[in-house]
Each structure stands twice: as C-alpha cells, then as structure tokens.
Protein backbone atom coordinates (compact mmCIF):
# COMPACT_ATOMS: atom_id res chain seq x y z
CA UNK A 1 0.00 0.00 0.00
CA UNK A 2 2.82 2.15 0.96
CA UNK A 3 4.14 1.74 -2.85
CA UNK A 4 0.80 2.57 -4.34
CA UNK A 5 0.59 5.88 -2.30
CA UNK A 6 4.09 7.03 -3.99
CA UNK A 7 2.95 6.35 -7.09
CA UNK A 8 0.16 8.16 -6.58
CA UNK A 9 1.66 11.08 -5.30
CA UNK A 10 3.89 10.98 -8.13
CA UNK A 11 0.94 11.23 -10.14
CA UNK A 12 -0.71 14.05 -8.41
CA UNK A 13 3.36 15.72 -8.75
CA UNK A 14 2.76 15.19 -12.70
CA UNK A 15 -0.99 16.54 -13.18
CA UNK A 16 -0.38 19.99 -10.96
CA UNK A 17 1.17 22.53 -12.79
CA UNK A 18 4.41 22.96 -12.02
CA UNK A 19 6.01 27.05 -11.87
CA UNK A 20 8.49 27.18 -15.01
CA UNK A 21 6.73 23.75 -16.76
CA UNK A 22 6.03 23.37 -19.95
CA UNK A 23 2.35 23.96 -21.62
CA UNK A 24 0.92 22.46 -24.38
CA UNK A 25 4.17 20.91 -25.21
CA UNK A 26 5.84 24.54 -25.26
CA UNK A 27 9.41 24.67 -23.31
CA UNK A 28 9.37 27.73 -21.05
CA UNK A 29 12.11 28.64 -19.52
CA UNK A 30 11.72 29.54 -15.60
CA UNK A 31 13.98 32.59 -14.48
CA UNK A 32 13.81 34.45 -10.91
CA UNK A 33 12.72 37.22 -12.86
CA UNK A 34 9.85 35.39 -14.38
CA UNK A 35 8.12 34.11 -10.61
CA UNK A 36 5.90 37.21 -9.17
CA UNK A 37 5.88 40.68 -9.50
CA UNK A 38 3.60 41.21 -12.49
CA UNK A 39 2.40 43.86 -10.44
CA UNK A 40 0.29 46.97 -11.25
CA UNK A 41 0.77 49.95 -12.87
CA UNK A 42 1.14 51.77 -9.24
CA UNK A 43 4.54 49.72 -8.69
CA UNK A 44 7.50 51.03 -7.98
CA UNK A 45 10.33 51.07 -10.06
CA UNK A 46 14.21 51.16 -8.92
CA UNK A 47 14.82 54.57 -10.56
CA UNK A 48 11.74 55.57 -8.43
CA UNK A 49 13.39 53.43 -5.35
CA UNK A 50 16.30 55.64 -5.48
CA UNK A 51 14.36 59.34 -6.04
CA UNK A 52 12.44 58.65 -3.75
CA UNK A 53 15.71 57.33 -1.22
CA UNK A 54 17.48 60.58 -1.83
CA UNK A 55 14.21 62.86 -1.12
CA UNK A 56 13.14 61.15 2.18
CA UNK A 57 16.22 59.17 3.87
CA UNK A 58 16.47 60.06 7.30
CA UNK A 59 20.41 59.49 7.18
CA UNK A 60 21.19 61.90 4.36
CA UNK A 61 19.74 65.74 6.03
CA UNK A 62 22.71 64.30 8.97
CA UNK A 63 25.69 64.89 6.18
CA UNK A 64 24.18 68.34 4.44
CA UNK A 65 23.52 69.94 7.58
CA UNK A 66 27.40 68.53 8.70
CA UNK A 67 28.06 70.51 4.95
CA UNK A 68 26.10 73.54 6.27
CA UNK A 69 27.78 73.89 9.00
CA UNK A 70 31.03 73.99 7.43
CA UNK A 71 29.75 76.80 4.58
CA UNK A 72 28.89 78.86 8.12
CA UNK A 73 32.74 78.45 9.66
CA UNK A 74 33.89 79.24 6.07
CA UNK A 75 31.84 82.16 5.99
CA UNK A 76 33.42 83.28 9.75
CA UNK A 77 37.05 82.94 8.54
CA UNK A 78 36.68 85.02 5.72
CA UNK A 79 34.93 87.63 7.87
CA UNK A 80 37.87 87.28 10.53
CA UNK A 81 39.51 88.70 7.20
CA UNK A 82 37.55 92.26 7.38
CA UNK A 83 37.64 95.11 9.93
CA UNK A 84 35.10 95.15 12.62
CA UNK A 85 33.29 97.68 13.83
CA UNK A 86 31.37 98.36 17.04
CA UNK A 87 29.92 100.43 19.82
CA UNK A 88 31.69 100.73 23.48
CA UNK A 89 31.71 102.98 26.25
CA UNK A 90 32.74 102.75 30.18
CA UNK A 91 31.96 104.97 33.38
CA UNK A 92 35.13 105.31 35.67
CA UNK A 93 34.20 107.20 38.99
CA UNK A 94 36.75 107.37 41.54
CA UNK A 95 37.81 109.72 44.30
CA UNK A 96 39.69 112.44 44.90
CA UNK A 97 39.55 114.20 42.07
CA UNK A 98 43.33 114.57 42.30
CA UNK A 99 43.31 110.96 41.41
CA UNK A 100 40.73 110.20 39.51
CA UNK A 101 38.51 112.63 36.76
CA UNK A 102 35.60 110.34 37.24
CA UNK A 103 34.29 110.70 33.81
CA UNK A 104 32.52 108.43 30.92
CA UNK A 105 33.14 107.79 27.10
CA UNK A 106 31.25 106.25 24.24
CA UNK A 107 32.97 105.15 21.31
CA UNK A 108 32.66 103.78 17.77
CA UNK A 109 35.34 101.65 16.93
CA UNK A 110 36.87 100.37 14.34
CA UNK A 111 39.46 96.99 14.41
CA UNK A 112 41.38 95.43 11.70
CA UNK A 113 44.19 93.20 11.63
CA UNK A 114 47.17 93.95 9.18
CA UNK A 115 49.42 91.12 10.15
CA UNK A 116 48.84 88.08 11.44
CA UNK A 117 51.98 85.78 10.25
CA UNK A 118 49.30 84.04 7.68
CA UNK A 119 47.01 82.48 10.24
CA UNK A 120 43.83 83.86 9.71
CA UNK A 121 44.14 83.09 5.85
CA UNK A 122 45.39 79.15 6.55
CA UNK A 123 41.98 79.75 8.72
CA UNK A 124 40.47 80.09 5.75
CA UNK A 125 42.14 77.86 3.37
CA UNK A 126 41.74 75.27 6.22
CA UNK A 127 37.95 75.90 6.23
CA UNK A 128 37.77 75.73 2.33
CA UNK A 129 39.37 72.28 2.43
CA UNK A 130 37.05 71.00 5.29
CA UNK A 131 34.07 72.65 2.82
CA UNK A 132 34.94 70.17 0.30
CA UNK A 133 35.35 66.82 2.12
CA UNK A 134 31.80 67.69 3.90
CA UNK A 135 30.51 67.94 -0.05
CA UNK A 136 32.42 64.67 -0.41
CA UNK A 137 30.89 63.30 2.83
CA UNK A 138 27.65 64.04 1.38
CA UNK A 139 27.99 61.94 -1.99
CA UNK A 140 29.32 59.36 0.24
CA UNK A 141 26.08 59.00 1.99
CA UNK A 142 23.87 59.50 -0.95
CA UNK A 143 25.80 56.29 -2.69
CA UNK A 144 25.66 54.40 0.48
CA UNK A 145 21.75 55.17 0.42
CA UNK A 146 21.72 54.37 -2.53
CA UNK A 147 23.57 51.10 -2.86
CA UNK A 148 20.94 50.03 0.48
CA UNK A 149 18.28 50.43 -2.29
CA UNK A 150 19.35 48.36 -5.03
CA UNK A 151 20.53 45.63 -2.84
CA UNK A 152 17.32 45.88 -0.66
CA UNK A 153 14.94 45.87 -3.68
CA UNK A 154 16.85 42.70 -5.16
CA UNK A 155 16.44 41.35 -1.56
CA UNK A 156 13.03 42.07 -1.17
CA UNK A 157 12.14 40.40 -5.19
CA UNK A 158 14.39 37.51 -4.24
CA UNK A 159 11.79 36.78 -0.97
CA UNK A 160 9.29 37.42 -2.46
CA UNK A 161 9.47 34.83 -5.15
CA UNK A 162 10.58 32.36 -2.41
CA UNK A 163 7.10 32.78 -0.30
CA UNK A 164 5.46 32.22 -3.37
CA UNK A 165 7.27 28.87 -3.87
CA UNK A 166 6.86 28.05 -0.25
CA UNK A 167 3.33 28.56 -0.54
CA UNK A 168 2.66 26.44 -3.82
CA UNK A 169 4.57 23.74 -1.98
CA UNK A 170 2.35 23.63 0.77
CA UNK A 171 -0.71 24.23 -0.92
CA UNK A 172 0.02 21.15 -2.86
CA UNK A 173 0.91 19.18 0.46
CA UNK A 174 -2.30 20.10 1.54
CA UNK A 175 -4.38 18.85 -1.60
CA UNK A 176 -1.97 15.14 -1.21
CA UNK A 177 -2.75 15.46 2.35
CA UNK A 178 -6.40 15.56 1.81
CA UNK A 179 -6.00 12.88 -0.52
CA UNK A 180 -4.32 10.15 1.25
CA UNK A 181 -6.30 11.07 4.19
CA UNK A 182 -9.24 10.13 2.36
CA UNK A 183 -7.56 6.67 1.46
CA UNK A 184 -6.84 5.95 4.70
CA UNK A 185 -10.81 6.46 5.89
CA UNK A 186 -11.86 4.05 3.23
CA UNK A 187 -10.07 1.28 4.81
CA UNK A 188 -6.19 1.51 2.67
CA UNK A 189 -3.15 1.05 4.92
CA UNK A 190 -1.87 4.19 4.13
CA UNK A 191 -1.77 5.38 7.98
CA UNK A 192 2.43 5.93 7.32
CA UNK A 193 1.39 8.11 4.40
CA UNK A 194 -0.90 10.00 6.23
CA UNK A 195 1.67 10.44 9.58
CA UNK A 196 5.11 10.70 7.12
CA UNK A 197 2.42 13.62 4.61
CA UNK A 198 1.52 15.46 7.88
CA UNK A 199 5.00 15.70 8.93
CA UNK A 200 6.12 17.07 5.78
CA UNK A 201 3.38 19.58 5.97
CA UNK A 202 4.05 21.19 9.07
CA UNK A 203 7.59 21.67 7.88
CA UNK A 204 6.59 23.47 4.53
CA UNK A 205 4.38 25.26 6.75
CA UNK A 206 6.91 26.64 8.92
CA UNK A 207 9.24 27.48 5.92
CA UNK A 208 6.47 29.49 4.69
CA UNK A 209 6.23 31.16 7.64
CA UNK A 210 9.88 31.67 7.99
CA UNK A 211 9.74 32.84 4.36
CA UNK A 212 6.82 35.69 5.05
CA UNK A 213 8.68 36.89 8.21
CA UNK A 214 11.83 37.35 6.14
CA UNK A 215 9.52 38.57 3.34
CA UNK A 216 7.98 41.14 6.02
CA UNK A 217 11.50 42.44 7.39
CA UNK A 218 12.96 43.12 4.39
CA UNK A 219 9.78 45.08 3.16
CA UNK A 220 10.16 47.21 6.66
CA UNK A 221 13.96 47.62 5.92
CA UNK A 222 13.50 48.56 2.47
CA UNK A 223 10.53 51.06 3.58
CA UNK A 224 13.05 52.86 6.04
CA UNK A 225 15.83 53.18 3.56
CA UNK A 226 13.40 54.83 1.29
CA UNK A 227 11.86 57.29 4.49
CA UNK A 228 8.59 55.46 4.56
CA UNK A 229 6.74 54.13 7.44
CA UNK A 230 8.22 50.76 8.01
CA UNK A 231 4.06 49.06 8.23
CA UNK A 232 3.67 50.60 5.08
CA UNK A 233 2.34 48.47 1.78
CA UNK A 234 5.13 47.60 -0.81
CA UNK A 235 5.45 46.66 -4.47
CA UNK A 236 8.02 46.61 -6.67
CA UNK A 237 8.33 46.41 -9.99
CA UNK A 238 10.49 43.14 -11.76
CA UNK A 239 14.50 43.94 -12.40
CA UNK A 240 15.56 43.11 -15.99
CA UNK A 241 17.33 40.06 -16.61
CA UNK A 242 21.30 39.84 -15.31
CA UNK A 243 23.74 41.40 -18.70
CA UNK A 244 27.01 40.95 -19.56
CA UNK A 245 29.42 42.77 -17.35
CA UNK A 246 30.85 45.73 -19.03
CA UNK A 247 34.74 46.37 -18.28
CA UNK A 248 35.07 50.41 -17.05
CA UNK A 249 36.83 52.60 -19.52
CA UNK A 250 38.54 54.15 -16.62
CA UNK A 251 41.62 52.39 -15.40
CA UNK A 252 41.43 53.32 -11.86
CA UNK A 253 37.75 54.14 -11.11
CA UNK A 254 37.89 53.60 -7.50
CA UNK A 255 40.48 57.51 -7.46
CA UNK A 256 36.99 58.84 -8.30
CA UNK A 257 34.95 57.90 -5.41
CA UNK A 258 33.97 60.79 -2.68
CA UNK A 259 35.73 58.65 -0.57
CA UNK A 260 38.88 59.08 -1.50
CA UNK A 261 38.13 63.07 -2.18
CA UNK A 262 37.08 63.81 0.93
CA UNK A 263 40.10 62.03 2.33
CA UNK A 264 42.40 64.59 -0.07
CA UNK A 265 40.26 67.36 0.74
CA UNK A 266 41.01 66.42 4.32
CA UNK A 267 45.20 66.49 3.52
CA UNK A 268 44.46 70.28 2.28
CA UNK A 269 43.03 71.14 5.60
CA UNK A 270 45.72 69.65 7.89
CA UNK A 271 48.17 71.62 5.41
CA UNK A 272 46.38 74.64 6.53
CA UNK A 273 46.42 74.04 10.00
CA UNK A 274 49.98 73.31 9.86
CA UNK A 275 50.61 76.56 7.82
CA UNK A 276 48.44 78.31 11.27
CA UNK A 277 50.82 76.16 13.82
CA UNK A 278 53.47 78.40 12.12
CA UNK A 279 52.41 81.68 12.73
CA UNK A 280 52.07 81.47 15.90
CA UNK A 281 55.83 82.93 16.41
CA UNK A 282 54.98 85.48 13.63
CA UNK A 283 54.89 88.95 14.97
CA UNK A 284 50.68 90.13 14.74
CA UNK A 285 49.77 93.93 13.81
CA UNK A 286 46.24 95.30 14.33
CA UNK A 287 45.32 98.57 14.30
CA UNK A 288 42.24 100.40 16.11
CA UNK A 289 40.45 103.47 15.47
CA UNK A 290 38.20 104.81 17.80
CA UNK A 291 36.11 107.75 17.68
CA UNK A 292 33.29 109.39 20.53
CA UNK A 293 32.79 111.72 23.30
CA UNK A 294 34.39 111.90 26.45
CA UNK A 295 32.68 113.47 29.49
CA UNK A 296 33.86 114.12 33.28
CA UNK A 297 31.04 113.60 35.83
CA UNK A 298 32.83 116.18 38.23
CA UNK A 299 34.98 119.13 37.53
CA UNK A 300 38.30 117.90 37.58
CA UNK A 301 41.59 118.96 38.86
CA UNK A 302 43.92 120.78 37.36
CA UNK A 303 46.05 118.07 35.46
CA UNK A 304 49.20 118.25 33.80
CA UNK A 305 47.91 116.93 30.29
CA UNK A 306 44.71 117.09 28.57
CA UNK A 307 41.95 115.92 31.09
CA UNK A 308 39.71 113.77 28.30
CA UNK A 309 36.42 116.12 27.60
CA UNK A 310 34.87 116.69 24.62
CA UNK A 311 34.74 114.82 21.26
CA UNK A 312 37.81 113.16 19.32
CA UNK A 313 39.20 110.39 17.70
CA UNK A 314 42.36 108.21 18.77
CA UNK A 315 44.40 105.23 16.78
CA UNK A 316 46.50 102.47 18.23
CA UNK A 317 48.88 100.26 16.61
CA UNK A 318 49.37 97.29 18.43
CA UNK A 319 52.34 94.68 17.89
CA UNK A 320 52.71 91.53 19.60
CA UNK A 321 55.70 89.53 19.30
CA UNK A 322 55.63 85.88 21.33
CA UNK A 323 58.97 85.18 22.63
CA UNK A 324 58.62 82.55 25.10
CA UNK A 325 55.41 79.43 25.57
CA UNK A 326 57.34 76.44 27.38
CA UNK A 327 56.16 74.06 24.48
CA UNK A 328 52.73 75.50 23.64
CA UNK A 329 54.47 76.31 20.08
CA UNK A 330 56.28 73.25 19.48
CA UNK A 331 53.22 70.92 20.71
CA UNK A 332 51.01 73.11 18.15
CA UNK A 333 53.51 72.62 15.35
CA UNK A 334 53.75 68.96 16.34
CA UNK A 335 50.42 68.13 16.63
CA UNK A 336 49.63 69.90 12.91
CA UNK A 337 52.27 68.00 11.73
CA UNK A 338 51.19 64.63 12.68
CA UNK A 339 47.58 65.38 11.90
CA UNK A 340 49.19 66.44 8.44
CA UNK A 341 50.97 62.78 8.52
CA UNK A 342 47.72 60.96 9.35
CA UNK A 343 45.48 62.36 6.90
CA UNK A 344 48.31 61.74 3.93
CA UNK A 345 48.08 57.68 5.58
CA UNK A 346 44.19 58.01 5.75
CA UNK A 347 44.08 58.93 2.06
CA UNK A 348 46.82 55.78 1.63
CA UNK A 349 44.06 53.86 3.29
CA UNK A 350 40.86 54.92 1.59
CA UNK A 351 42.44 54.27 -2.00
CA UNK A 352 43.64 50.56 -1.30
CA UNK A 353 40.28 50.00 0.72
CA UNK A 354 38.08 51.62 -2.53
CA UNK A 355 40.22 49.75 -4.81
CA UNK A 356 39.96 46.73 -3.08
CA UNK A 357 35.70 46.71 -2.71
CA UNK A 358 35.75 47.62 -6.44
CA UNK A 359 38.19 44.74 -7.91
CA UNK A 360 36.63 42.60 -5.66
CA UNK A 361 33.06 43.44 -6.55
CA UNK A 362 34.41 43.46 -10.51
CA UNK A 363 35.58 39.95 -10.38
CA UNK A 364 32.37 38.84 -7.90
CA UNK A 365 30.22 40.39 -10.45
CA UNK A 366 32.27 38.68 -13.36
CA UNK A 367 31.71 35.09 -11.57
CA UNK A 368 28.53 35.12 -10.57
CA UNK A 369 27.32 36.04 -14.35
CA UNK A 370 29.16 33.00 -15.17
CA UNK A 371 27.65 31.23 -12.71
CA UNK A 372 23.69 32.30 -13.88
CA UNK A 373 24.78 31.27 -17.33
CA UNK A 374 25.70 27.70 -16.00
CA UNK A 375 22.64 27.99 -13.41
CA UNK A 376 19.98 28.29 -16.21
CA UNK A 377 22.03 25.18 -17.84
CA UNK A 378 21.37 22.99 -14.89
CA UNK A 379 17.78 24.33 -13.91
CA UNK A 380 17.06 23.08 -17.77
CA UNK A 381 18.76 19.79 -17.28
CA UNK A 382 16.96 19.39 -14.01
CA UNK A 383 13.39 20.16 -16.10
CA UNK A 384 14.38 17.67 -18.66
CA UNK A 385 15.45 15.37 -16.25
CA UNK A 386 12.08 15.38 -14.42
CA UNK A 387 10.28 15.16 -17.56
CA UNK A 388 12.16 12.12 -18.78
CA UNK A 389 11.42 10.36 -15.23
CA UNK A 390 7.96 11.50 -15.63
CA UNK A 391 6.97 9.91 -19.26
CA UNK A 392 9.68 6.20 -17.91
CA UNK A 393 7.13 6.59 -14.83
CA UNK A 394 3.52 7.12 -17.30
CA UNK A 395 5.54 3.86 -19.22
CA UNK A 396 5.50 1.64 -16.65
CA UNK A 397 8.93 1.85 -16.01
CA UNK A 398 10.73 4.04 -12.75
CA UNK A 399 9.14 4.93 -9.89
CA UNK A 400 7.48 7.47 -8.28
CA UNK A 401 10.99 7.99 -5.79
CA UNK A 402 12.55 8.79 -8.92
CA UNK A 403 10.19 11.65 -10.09
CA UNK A 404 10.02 13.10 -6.59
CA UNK A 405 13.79 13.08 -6.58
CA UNK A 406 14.22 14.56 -10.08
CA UNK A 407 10.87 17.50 -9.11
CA UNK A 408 13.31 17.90 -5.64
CA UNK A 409 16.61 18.84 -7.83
CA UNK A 410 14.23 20.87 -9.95
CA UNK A 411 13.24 23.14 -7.60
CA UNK A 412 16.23 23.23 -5.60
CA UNK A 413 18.52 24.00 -9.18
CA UNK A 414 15.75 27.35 -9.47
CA UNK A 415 16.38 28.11 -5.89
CA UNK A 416 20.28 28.27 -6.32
CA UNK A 417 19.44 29.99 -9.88
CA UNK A 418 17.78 32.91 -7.80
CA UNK A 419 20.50 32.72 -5.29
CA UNK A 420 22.92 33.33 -8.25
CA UNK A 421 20.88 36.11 -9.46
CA UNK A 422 20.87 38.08 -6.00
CA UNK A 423 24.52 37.93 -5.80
CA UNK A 424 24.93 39.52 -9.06
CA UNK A 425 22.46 42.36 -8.40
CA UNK A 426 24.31 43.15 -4.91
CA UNK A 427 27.54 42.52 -6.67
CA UNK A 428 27.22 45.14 -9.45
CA UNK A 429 25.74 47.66 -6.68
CA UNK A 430 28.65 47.42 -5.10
CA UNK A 431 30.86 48.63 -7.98
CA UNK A 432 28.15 50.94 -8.47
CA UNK A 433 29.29 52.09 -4.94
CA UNK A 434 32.73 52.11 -5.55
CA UNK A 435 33.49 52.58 -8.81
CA UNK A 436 31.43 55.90 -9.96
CA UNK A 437 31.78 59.42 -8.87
C-alpha cells in the first residue's frame, strides 16, 4: 500500500502545474525574474526606489547639515579677514579728584588686523578644504543610500518569489494530504502516508512562515531606507534580466569615489592648519580706530595733560611679538604636523580599501554572471530530467521515488538559480558604490 501511495503522489506531482513547466508541449524557460511581480501599474520602479531614497532618507539631512555647518565656519574665517566695527563705552568714577577725573566715554570703533603671520588666511584655506570633504561626505552618503536600495529591492524580489514557492509547496501538500487522508478512511493502509504527509506539511508550513517573516522584514527595511513608514504596503516592480558585465573605460575608477576626495580634501586642511601652527611665532599687527565723546562727571583737577572732555578720535597700533610658551608652540607645530601625517596615511588607506571593494566586486560580479549562465544550464537539465522520469514513470517503467527526486533537484537548481541572481544584483551595486563618482 505504501508503494501505491508514492505512485500516486507521483501522479498528483505530474498533473499539478508545475512554476516554469512546460504547456501544451511549449518549453518555457523559468527565471527568478519570471516568478511574481507582475504587479500593477502603481509599482515602484528602482529609478523611483532611489528618487524617492534621496528625497526622504532620514540618514542623508545628517551629512548636508554637517556641509552647512562647514559653509557657516567658512563664511566666519573670511569675515575674521575684514575690519570690525562696534559700539563701546565705560563709566570710571573714583575719588579724589586729584586721582581720579571720574568721567565716561562712548565710542565707535573700528578693528582690523594687518598682520597676522598668515594664520587667519590658513583659517580660511583650512575651512575651504574641510568645505569640500563635507561635499564629499555628502555623496558618500547619498551612494551608500543608494547602494541600500538596489541591494534591498533585489532582496526584497528575491523573498518574495521564495514565499510564493513556499506557498505552492504547501498548498500542494495540503491537496496530497487531503488525498491520502481520504484513502486511509476508506479502509487503505496508508496510515504511514498519512503520519510521514503530515510531517512534511508542518515543515513546509513553517518554511512558509519563515519565508513571510523574512519577506515582512525586508519590506520594513526597504521602507526605512526609502523614508517610509516601516508598516507601510510595498510593491516593486520586476528587475531586468542579469547582462554581460561591461569592463570600465577608466583604469582606476575607484580615485573617483567621494571617498577618496574627501580624504584629499582632508590632507588640504591639515596643510592649513599646519601653515596656522606656524604663525604662531609670527609677529601680529592690528590697528584700532576709535572715535566718541568723552565726558567728566565732576569738575576735575587741574592736570598736567589734557583731562579727556569733549569729542575726538584716537588710533592704536598694536604689535605683539611671542617670545617665550614652554612648548605650547612646538606641541602646536607637532600636533599639525602629525595630523598632516595621518590624513596623507588616511588617504593611503581609503584608496587601497576603494580599490579593493571595487576589484573585488568586478571579479564577484564577473563570476557570478558566469555562474547564472551555468545555473539556467542545470535548472534546464533538471526540467528535462524530471520530464524524462515523468513519461519512464507514465511507461511503466521508474518509480514514483525517482520523479520526486528529479521534481526535488528541480526546484532546488531554481532556488540556487535565484541565489545566483541576487549575488549579481548586490555585486554590481557594489561597484556601483565604488566605482562611480
């Protein structure tokens, strides 16, 4: 009895449609791309993915306003560059008036630096520098948000097409479950069937669920990256099929990333700095100009130059020369100069890192298009396979072990065809990432 409930299954296995089977004698051929996602006109596209990413990502206002706050020290420095002007006075009462006149002034002044050894200007070249990595830092983040999205929305396809395989599976458990069960009540010792049927069942049933709860967390991941609510609805529209890898024109792509300009813009501004360090022993000559009223609050005493009343202007020159700062110099110098040293090894870093994720993902990329090709070999060798142990089965010949074997390596050659498939989608993101502008 036992045998006759195989080859019934077997027959049940060869009269439900299978997803990818032939029809009416036609070969079709059964890609990831072709399971799912017919979708409606409302779906979303990956050019629409990644507008919509760059619009509404939570991460990416973090590095403009980092960007805006460097345009507002840039804008300081180059002010520091300009006189100043503005409004003072002070009241000095005292006593006796042979000391003190006791009197009060209100002034306009006017300050302006005419030498500073270079330091405000390396303020502002520094500034300038740190203006473009924060630019940099930006287009980093945009192609990190960006990369999320492509490799999230291949994700998301990929389990997608895998609860709807889950589910077929189990659906068609359920209908052979149903069947044998109905055996069994009309008096066929097929109570294995039934207890070995159930058992396989529950286990498509919790694959299926495991499936939907993957299915459900990479639609609330996806959501995030694109600034959605993570609850909300989802649908995508189908990827084209994987092409040829095209070999860049450029022969070092990965010099191009933001990456590695932000890390030179970074060298400019530790120049700077170092260029400030210096002037610090540079003599520094500003110059004042003040102009107001002057009033006593008593009469004052007789005094032996002029006693401060009425209205005027005054200038002072003022030099400063450091001679002496028990290592505050030297530590400033030194610490410039080994900032300067670690941004030069930081750029040293960031171009062996970038080239390394791009040849890497180049060569990935290469491979796993090989790997589809011979993929779609095997998932038709499996088909053909199946359908040769299905028509030795219909002859008499074979079992029904053999066509559940041969419909097993079936499914599981699509499975590791859609595997193959994902890999190359995150694989050419990633020189995406790394290997454009």
């Amino acid at each position: 009895m036992r045998i006759a409930a195989l080859f019934a299954l077997a027959g049940w296995l060869i009269l439900v449609p299978v997803p990818g089977a032939a029809q009416n004698g036609t070969r079709a051929r059964t890609t990831p791309d072709s399971i799912g996602e017919s979708g409606p006109a409302d779906t979303l596209t990956l050019d629409q993915a990644l507008a919509e990413a760059r619009a509404a990502n939570a991460r990416l206002p973090i590095a403009r306003l980092a960007l805006q706050q460097s345009l507002d020290r840039l804008r300081q420095a180059r002010g520091s560059l300009w006189p100043r002007l503005s409004l003072g006075g002070d009241l000095h009462p005292g006593t006796p008036r042979t000391y003190e006149s006791s009197d009060a002034r209100l002034q306009v002044v006017a300050y302006a630096p005419l030498y500073e050894g270079g330091a405000l200007r390396a303020a502002v070249g520094a500034e300038r520098a740190r203006t473009r990595a924060a630019r940099a830092d930006v287009r980093v983040a945009v192609k990190d948000v960006e990369f999320a999205v492509r490799a999230d929305y291949a994700q998301y396809l990929r389990d997608k097409r895998e609860v709807v395989l889950q589910r077929s599976g189990v659906e068609r458990l359920e209908r052979y479950l149903a069947e044998v069960q109905s055996r069994h009540a009309s008096g066929q010792g097929v109570g294995a069937d039934v207890v070995k049927t159930r058992a396989q069942l529950l286990q498509g049933r919790a694959d299926l669920d495991a499936a939907e709860h993957a299915l459900t967390e990479m639609r609330m991941e996806l959501n995030d990256v694109l600034g959605r609510d993570p609850d909300a609805p989802l649908a995508l529209a189908p990827l084209p099929r994987p092409s040829t890898p095209v070999p860049d024109t450029t022969l070092t792509p990965w010099t191009l990333t933001p990456d590695v300009r932000s890390a030179l813009a970074s060298v400019s501004a530790a120049e700077a700095d170092l260029s400030g360090a210096h002037s610090l022993r540079l003599p520094h000559l500003d110059l004042s100009v003040a102009g107001g009223g002057q009033a006593a609050l008593v009469d004052p005493a007789p005094a032996l130059m002029n006693d401060g009343r009425g209205w005027g202007v005054e200038a002072m020159l003022s030099l400063s020369l450091p001679l002496w700062s028990h290592g505050v110099y030297s530590g400033r110098v030194d610490e410039a100069r080994d900032a300067l040293a670690q941004s030069r090894q930081v750029v040293e870093a960031t171009r062996r890192a970038a080239r390394l994720e791009y040849d890497r993902s180049s060569a990935l990329l290469r491979a796993r298009y090989h790997e589809i090709q011979i993929r779609e070999q095997a998932l038709e060798s499996a088909r053909d396979a199946y359908l040769q142990s299905e028509s030795v089965y219909r002859g008499g010949s074979g079992s029904a072990l053999d066509v559940l074997d041969a419909y097993r390596t079936w499914l599981a050659a699509g499975q590791a065809h859609e595997n193959a498939v994902l890999d190359y989608r995150v694989a050419r993101a990633r020189v995406l990432r790394w290997g454009a502008p």
